[in-house]
Protein backbone atom coordinates (compact mmCIF):
# COMPACT_ATOMS: atom_id res chain seq x y z
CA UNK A 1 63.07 -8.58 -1.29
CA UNK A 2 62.83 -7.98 -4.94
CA UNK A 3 60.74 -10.63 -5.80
CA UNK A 4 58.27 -9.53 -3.00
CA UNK A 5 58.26 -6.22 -4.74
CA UNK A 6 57.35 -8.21 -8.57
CA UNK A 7 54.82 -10.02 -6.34
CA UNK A 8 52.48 -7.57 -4.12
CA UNK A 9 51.17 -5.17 -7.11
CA UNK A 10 49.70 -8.85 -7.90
CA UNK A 11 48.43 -9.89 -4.36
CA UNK A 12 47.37 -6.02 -4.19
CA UNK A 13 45.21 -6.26 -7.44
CA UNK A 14 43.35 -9.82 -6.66
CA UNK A 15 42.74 -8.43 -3.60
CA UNK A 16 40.99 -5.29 -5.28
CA UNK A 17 39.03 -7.64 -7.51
CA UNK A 18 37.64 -9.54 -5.05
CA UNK A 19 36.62 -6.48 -2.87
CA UNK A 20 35.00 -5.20 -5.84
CA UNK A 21 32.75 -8.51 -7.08
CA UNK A 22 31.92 -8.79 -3.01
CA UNK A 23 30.59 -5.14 -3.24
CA UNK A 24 28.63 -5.93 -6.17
CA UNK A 25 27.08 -9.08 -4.83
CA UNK A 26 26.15 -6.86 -1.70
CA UNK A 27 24.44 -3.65 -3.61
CA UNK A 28 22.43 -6.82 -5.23
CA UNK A 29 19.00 -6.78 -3.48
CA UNK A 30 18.33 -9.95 -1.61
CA UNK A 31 14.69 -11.97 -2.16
CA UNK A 32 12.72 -11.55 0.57
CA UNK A 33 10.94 -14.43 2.34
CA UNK A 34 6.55 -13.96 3.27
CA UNK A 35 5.12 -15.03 6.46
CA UNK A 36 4.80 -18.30 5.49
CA UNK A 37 8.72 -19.12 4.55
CA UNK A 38 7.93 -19.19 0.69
CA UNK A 39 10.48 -17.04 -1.37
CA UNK A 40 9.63 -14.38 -2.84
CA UNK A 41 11.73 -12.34 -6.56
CA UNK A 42 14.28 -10.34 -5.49
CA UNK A 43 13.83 -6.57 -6.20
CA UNK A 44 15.42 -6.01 -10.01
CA UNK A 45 18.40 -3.02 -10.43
CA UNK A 46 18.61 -2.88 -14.13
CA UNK A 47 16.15 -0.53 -16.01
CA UNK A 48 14.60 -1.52 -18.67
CA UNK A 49 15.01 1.62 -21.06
CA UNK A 50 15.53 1.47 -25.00
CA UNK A 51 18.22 4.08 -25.45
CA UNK A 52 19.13 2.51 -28.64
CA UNK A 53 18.44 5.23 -31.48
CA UNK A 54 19.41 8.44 -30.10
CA UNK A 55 21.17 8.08 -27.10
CA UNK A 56 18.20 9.21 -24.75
CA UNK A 57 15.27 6.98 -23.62
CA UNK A 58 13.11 6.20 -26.24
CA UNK A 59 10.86 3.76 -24.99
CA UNK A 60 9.64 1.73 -21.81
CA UNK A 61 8.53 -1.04 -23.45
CA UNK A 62 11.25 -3.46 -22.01
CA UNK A 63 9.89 -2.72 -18.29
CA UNK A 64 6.10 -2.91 -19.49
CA UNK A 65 6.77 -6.42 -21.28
CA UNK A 66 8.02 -7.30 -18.25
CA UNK A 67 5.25 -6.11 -15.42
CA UNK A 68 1.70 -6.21 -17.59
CA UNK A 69 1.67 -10.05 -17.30
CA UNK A 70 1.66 -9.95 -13.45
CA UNK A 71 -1.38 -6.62 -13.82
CA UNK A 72 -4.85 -8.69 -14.11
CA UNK A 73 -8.43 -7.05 -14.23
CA UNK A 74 -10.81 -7.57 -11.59
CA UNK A 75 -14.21 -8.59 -12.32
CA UNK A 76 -16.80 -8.40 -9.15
CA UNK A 77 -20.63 -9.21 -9.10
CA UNK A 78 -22.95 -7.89 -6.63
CA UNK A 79 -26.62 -8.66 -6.58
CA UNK A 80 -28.53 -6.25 -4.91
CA UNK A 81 -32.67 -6.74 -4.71
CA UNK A 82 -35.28 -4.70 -6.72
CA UNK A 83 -36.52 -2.24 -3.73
CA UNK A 84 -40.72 -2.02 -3.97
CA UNK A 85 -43.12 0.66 -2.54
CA UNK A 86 -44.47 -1.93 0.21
CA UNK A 87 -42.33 -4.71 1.87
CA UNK A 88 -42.66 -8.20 0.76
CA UNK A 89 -41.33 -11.67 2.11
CA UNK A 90 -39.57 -13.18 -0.48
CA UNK A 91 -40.10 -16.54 1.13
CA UNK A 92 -43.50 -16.60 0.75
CA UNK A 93 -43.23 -15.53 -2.91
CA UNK A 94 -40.76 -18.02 -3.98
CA UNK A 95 -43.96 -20.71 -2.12
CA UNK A 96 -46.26 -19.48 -5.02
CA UNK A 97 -43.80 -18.72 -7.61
CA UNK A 98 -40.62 -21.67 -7.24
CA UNK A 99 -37.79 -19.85 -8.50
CA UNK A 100 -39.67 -17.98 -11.08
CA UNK A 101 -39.73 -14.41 -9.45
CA UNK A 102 -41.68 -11.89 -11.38
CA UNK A 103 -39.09 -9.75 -13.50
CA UNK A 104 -39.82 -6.62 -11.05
CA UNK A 105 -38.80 -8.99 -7.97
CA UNK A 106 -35.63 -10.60 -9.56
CA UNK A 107 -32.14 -10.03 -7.60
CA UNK A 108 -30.10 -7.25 -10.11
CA UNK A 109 -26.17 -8.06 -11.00
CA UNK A 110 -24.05 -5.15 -10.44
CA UNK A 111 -20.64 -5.60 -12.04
CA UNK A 112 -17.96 -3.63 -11.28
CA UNK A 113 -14.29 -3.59 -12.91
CA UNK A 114 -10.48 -2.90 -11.06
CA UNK A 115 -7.25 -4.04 -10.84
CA UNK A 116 -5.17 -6.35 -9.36
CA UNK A 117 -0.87 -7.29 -8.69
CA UNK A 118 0.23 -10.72 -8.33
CA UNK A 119 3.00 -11.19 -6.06
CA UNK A 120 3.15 -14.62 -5.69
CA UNK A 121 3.63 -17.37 -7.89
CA UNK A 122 1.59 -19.47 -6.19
CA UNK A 123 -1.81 -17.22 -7.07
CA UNK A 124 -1.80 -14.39 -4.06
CA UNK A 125 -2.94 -11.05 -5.81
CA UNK A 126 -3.10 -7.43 -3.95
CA UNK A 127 -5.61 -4.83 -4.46
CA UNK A 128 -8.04 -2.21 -2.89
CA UNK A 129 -10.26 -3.38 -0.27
CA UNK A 130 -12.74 -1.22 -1.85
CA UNK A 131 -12.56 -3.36 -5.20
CA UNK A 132 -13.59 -6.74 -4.09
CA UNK A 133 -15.70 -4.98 -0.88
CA UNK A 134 -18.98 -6.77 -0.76
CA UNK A 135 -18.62 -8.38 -3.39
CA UNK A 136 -20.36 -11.83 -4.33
CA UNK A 137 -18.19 -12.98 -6.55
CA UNK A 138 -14.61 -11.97 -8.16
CA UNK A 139 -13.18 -13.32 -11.65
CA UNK A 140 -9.56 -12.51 -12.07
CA UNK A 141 -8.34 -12.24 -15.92
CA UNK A 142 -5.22 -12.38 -16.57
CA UNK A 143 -2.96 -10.51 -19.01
CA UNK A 144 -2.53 -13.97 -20.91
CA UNK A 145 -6.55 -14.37 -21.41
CA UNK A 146 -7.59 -16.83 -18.87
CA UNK A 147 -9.87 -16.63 -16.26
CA UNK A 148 -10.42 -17.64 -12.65
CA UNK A 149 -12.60 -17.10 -9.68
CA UNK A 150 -10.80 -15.73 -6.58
CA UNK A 151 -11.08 -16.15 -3.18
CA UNK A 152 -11.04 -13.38 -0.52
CA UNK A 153 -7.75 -14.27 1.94
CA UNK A 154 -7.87 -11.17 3.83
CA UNK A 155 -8.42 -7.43 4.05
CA UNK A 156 -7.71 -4.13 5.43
CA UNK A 157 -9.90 -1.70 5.28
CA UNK A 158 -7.61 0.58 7.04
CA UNK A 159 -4.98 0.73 4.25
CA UNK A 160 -7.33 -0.26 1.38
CA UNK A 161 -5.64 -3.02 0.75
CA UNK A 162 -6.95 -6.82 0.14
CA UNK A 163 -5.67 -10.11 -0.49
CA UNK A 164 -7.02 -12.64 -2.91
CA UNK A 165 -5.96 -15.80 -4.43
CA UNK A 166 -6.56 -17.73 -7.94
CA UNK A 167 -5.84 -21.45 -8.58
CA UNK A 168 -3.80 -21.31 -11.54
CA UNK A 169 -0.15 -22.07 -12.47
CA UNK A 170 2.82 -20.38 -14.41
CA UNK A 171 1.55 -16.86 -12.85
CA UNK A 172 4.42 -13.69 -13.79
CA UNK A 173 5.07 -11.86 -10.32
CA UNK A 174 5.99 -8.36 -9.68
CA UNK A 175 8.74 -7.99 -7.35
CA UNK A 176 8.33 -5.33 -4.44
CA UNK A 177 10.83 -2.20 -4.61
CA UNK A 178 11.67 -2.03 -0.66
CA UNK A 179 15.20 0.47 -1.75
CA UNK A 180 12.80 3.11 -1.34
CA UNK A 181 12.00 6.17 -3.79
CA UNK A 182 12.89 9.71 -4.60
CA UNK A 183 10.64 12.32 -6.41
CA UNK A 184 11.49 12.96 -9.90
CA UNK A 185 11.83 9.06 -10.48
CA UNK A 186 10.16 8.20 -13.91
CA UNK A 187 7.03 5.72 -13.33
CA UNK A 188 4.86 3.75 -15.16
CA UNK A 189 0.96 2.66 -14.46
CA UNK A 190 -0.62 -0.42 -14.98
CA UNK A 191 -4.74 -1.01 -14.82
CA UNK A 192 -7.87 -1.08 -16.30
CA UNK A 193 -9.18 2.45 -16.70
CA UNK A 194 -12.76 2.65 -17.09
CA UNK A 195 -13.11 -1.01 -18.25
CA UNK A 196 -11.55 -0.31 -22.17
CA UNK A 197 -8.68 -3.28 -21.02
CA UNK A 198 -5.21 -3.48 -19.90
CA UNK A 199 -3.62 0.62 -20.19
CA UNK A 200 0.29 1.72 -19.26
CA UNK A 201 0.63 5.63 -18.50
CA UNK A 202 3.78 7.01 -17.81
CA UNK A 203 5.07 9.93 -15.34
CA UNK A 204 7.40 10.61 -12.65
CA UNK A 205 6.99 10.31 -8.59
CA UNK A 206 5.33 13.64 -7.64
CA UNK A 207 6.01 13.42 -4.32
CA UNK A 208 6.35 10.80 -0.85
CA UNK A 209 4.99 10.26 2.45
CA UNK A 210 1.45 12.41 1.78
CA UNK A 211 -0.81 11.93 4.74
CA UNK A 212 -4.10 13.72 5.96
CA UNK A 213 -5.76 13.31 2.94
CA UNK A 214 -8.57 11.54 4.51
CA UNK A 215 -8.59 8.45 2.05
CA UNK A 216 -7.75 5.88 4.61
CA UNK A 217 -6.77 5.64 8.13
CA UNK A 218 -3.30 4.65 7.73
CA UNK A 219 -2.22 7.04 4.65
CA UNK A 220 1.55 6.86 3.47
CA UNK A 221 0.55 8.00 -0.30
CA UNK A 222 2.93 7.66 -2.99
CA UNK A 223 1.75 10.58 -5.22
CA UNK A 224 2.22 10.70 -9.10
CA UNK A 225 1.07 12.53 -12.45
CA UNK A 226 1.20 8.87 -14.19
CA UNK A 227 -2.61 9.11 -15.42
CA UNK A 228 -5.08 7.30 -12.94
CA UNK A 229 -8.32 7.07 -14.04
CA UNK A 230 -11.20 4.46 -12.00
CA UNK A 231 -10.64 1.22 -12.99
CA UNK A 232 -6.69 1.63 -12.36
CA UNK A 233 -7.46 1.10 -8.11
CA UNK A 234 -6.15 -2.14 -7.29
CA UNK A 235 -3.11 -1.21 -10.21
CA UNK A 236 0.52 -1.40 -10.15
CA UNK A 237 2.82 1.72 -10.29
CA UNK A 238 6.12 0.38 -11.39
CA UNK A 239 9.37 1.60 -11.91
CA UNK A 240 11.47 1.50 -15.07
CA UNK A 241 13.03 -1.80 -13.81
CA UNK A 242 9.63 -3.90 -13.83
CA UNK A 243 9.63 -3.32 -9.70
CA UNK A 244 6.11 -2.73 -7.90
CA UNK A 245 6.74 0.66 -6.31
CA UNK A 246 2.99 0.84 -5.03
CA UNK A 247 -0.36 -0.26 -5.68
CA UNK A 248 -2.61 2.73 -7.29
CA UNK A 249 -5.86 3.68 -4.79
CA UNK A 250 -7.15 6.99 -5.78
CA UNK A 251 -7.28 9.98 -8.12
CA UNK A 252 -8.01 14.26 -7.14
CA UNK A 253 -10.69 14.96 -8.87
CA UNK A 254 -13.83 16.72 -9.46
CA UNK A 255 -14.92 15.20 -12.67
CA UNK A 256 -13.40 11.80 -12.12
CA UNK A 257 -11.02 11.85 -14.49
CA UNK A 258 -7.18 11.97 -14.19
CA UNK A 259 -5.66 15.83 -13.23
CA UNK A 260 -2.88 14.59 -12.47
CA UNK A 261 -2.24 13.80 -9.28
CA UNK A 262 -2.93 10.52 -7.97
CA UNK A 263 -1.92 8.02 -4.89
CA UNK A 264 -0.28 4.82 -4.07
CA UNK A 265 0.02 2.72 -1.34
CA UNK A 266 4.18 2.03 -1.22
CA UNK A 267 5.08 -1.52 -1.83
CA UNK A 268 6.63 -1.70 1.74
CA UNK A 269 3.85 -1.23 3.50
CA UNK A 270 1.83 -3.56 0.66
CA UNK A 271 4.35 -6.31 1.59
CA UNK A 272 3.46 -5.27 5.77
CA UNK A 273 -0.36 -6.47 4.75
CA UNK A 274 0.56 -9.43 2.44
CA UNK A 275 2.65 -11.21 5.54
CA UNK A 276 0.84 -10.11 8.59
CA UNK A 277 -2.82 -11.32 6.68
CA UNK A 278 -0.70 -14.76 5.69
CA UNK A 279 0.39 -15.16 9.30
CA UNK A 280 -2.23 -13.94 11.09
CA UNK A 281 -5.13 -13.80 9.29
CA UNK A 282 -5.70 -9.62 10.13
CA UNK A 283 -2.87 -6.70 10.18
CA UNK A 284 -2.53 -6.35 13.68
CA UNK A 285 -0.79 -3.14 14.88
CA UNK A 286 0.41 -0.75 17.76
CA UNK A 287 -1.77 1.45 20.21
CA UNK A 288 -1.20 4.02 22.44
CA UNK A 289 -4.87 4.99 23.31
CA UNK A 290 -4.38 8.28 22.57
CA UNK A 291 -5.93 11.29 20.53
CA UNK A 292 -3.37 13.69 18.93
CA UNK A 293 -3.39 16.40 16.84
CA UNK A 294 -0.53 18.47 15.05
CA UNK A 295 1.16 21.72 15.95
CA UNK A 296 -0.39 24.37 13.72
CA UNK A 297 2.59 24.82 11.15
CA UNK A 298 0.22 26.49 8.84
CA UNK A 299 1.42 30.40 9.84
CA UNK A 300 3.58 31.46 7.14
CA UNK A 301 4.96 34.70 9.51
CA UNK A 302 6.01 32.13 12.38
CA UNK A 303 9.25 31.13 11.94
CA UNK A 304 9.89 28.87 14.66
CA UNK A 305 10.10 25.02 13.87
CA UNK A 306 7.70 23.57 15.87
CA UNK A 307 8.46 19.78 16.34
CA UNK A 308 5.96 17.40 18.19
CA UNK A 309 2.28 16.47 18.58
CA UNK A 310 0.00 17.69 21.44
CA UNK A 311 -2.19 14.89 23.35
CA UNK A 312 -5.42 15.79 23.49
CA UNK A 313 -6.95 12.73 25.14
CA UNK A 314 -6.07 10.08 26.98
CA UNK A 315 -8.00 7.21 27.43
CA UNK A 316 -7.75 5.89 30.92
CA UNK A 317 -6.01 2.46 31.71
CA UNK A 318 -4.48 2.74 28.37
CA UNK A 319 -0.91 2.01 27.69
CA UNK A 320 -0.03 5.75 27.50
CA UNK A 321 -1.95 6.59 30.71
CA UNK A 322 -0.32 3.85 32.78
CA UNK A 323 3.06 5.39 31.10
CA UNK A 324 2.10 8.57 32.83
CA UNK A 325 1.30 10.95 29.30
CA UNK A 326 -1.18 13.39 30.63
CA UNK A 327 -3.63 15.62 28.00
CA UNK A 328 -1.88 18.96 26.67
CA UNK A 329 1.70 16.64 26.68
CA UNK A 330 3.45 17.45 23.50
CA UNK A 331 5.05 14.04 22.09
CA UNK A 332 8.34 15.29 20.66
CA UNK A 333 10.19 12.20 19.70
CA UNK A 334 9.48 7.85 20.21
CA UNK A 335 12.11 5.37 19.95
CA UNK A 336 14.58 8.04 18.56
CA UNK A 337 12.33 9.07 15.50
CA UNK A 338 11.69 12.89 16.08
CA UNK A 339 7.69 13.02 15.52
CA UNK A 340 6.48 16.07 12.96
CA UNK A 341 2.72 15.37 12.59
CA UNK A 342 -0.23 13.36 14.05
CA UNK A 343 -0.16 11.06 10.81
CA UNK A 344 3.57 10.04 11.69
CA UNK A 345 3.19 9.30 15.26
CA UNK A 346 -0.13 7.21 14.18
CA UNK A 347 1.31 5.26 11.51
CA UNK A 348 4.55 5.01 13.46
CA UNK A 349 2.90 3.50 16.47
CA UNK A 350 0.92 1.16 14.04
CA UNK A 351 3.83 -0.53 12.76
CA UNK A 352 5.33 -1.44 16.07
CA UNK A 353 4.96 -5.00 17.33
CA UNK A 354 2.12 -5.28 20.62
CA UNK A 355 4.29 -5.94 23.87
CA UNK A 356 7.12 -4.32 22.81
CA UNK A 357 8.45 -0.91 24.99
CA UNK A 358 8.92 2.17 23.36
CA UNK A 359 10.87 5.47 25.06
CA UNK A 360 9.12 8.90 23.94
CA UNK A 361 10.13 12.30 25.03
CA UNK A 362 7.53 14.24 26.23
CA UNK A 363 7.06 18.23 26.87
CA UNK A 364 5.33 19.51 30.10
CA UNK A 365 5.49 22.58 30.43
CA UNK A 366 8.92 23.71 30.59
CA UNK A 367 10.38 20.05 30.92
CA UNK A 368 11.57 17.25 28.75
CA UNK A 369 10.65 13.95 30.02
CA UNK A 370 11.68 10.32 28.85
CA UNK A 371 8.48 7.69 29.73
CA UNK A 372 8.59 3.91 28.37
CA UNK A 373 5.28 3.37 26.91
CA UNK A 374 4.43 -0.77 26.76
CA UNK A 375 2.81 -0.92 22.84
CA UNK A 376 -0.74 -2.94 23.17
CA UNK A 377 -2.79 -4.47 20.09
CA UNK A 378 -4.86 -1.94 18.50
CA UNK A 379 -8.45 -2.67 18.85
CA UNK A 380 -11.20 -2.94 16.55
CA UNK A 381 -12.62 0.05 15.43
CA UNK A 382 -15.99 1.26 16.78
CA UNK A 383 -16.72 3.40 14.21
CA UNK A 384 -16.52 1.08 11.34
CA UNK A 385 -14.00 0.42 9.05
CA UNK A 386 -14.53 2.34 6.27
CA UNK A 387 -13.16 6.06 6.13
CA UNK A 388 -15.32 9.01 4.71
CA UNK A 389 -13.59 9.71 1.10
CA UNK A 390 -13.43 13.67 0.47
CA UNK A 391 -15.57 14.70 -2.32
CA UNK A 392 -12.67 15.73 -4.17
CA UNK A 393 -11.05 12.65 -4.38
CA UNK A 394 -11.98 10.03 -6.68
CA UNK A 395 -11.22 6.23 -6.69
């Protein structure tokens, strides 16, 4: 008996250790796998800080050394013909003329400059659609001084988001932060800002989840007072641990430069575009072929929460209509997640898989019901895909 007593404050304390290194090696963030299988960096914990000479932070330099490489400049061109008083067939020029075209009749190069993240090491970069859109050709320069043409992979328009892809080897990669964010979190940006070369601003996370902004359809903004200026689209905002927290889109502005407040797409749904583009070739998402609109929460004097979004179409033979949702339903809640706005339920519905049954709770009238909606593939857009950008914000 006594020596079991001498023995178990030993057994006891191994037994501590190991719980402890196991719950270490489980707060460590594990590397996510793309579409394809390839492995991707694992999300990094330790901040890079200098706290060195006065016990405070002192400089960010450790986190920028460690994210500029994997921030490269975009380089488009865009020829765009010479437009004359009368119309003229170019053909039938070019039968007189060869490939001499008088000066007034020559094609004009319009260059434009952005930003770009590589995630991959194998040459897959991320930035705004509206960066590389319609453009003829894109040169990718890299923090290291070399250059390469990129190809287009995929896009979408709908998020502002594009994927390109260089030939060259021993790329740095940014690691996506999927542990999510919380306002007052110190940030860095990484671009090109009007074109002077590689620029790191520094600020804190202004605020999360913005929507109904009218910059894209799909809107989940990241907002920040890190300085955006154009050139930074297509940028990384990282945190102080050399982690892509979002890719930089778009500035409020009326002069065009930075007041402030600017936007980023977060790296999770970034990462949702990289894999379903590499599988698929498109994002595909969710539909309920419905229009919506918000509860009016804008009266300061009413003081009852109002929860839900009312239906104010329904298309028919549509997945909601065959789930019985009539117009002036309010949605209240789907798959559990209680539904505040018309942006939630949208980009909610977006993410879910096509095929896959949802439950919402619906209001009519003075009753709750439950209805299983069946999710269908969103289809193209009729209207285009390019969203109206308010004059007040700037890209």
């Amino acid at each position: 008996m006594r020596r079991l007593l001498v023995v178990l404050p030993w057994i006891l304390l191994v037994l501590v250790v190991i719980g402890f290194v196991t719950w270490q090696k489980m707060q460590v963030p594990k590397a996510p796998v793309a579409a394809d299988g390839v492995k991707m960096p694992a999300e990094k914990i330790e901040p890079l800080i200098d706290t060195s000479r006065t016990g405070g932070v002192v400089s960010y330099s450790g986190a920028v050394k460690v994210a500029a490489p994997a921030v490269v400049n975009i380089f488009t061109l865009q020829k765009t013909q010479k437009q004359e008083s009368l119309p003229i067939n170019e053909q039938f020029l070019r039968e007189f003329f060869g490939d001499q075209l008088p000066e007034n009749l020559q094609p004009e190069q319009q260059n434009s400059l952005g930003s770009g993240v590589i995630v991959r090491p194998d040459g897959y970069i991320l930035t705004n659609n509206h960066v590389i859109a319609q453009a003829e050709e894109i040169v990718v320069g890299l923090h290291d001084g070399r250059k390469a043409k990129a190809q287009v992979v995929g896009t979408d328009p709908e998020t502002d988001l594009a994927v390109i892809k260089i030939n060259l080897d021993k790329l740095p990669v940014l690691p996506f932060k999927l542990s999510g964010n919380e306002v007052g979190d110190v940030v860095l940006a990484i671009g090109n800002p009007f074109g002077v070369g590689q620029t790191v601003t520094q600020g804190i996370i202004s605020a999360t989840g913005r929507t109904g902004l009218g910059i894209n359809t799909y809107e989940d903004f990241i907002q920040t007072d890190a300085a955006i200026n154009p050139g930074n689209s297509g940028g990384a905002l990282i945190d102080v641990a050399g982690n892509l927290i979002g890719v930089n889109t778009a500035i409020f502005s009326k002069t065009g430069g930075s007041l402030g407040i600017g936007f980023a797409i977060p790296a999770e749904i970034c990462k949702q575009v990289l894999d379903s583009i590499l599988q698929d070739g498109r994002v595909i998402r969710g539909w309920l072929g419905i229009e919506v609109r918000s509860l009016d929460q804008n009266n300061e004097f009413d003081t009852q929460t109002q929860n839900g979004v009312q239906v104010m179409g329904v298309l028919p033979k549509g997945p909601a209509a065959l789930a019985g949702i009539k117009t002036s339903d309010i949605i209240l809640s789907v798959n559990g997640q209680t539904i505040n706005n018309a942006n939630q339920l949208i980009a909610y519905i977006a993410m879910q898989k096509p095929n896959s049954e949802i439950p919402a709770i619906v209001k009519r009238d003075d009753q709750e019901l439950t209805l299983k909606i069946k999710i269908v593939e969103r289809p193209a857009s009729k209207t285009g895909p390019f969203i109206r950008v308010p004059q007040q914000l700037q890209q």
